[in-house]
Protein backbone atom coordinates (compact mmCIF):
# COMPACT_ATOMS: atom_id res chain seq x y z
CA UNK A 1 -68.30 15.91 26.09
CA UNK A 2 -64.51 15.77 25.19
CA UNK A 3 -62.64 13.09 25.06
CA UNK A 4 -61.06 10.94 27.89
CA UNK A 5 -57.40 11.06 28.06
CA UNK A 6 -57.05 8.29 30.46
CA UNK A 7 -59.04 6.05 28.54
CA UNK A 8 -57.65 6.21 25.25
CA UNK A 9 -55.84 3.22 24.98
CA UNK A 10 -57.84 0.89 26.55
CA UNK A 11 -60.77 -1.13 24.48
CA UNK A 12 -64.09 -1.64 25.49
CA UNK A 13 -64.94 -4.15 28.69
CA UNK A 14 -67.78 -6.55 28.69
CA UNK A 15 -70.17 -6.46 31.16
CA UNK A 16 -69.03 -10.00 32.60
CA UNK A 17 -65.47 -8.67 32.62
CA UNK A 18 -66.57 -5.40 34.12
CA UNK A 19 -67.36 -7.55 37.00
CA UNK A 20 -64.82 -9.37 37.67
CA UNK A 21 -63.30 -9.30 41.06
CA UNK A 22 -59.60 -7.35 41.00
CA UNK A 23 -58.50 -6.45 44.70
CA UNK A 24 -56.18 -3.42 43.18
CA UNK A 25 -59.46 -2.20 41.61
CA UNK A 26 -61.29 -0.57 44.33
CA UNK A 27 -58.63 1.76 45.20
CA UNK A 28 -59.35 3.87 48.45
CA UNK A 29 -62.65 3.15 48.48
CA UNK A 30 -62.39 0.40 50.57
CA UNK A 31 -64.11 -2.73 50.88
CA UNK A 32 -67.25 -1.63 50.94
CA UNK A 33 -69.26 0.90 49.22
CA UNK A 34 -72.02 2.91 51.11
CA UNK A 35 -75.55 2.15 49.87
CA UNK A 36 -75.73 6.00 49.34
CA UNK A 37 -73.19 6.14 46.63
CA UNK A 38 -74.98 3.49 44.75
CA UNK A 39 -78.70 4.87 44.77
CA UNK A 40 -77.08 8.37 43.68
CA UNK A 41 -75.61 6.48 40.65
CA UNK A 42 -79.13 4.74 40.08
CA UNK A 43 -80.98 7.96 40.87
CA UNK A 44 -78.66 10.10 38.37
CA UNK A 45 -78.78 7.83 35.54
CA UNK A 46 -82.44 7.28 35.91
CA UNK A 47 -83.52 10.84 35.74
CA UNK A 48 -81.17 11.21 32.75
CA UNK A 49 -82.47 8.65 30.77
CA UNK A 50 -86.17 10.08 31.61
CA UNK A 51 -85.32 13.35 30.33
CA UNK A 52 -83.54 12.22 27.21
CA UNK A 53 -85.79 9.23 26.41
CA UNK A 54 -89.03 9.39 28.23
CA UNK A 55 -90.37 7.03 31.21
CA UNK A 56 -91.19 4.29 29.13
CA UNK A 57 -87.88 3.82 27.53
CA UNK A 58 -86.32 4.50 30.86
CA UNK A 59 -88.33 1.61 32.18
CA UNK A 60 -87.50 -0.46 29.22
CA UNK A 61 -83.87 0.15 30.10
CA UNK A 62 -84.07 -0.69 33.38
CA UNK A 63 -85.46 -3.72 32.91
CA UNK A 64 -83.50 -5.11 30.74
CA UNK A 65 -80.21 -4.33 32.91
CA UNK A 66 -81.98 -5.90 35.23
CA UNK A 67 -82.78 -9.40 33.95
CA UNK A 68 -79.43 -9.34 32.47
CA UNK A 69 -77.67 -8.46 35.88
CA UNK A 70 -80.06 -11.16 37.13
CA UNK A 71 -78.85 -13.84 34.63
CA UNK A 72 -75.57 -13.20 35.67
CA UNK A 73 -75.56 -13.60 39.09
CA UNK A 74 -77.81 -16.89 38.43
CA UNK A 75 -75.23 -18.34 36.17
CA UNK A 76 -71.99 -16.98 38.49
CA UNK A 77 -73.46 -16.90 41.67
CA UNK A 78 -75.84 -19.87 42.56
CA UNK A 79 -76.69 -23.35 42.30
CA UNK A 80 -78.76 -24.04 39.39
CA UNK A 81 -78.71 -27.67 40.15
């Protein structure tokens, strides 16, 4: 895959300031985004990680973004007290 040219310049995010709320961010999309959109992003990356690393790894993968997403929200979004 070649280069991006639009993304030259900028460093790598981290995943807490990758979500970050920005209301310029979301462009036209809106202020919602359908549910559809999302499960063909979850969908497409899935079946590309099966085919380039297996099912188990996949799982492992999946997993792990998922505790971490959930240790996020835990931390930025609720009451821990």
């Amino acid at each position: 895959m070649s280069n991006n040219i639009f993304m030259e310049d900028r460093s790598p995010i981290s995943f807490e300031e990758y979500l970050q709320f920005n209301e310029n961010g979301r462009g036209n999309l809106g202020d919602m985004l359908p549910v559809t959109v999302y499960r063909m992003l979850e969908y497409s990356i899935k079946e590309e990680l099966v085919n380039n690393f297996g099912k188990e790894k996949q799982i492992e993968i999946f997993r792990k973004a998922g505790r971490k997403s959930g240790e996020y929200f835990a931390k930025n979004m609720m009451n821990l007290d």
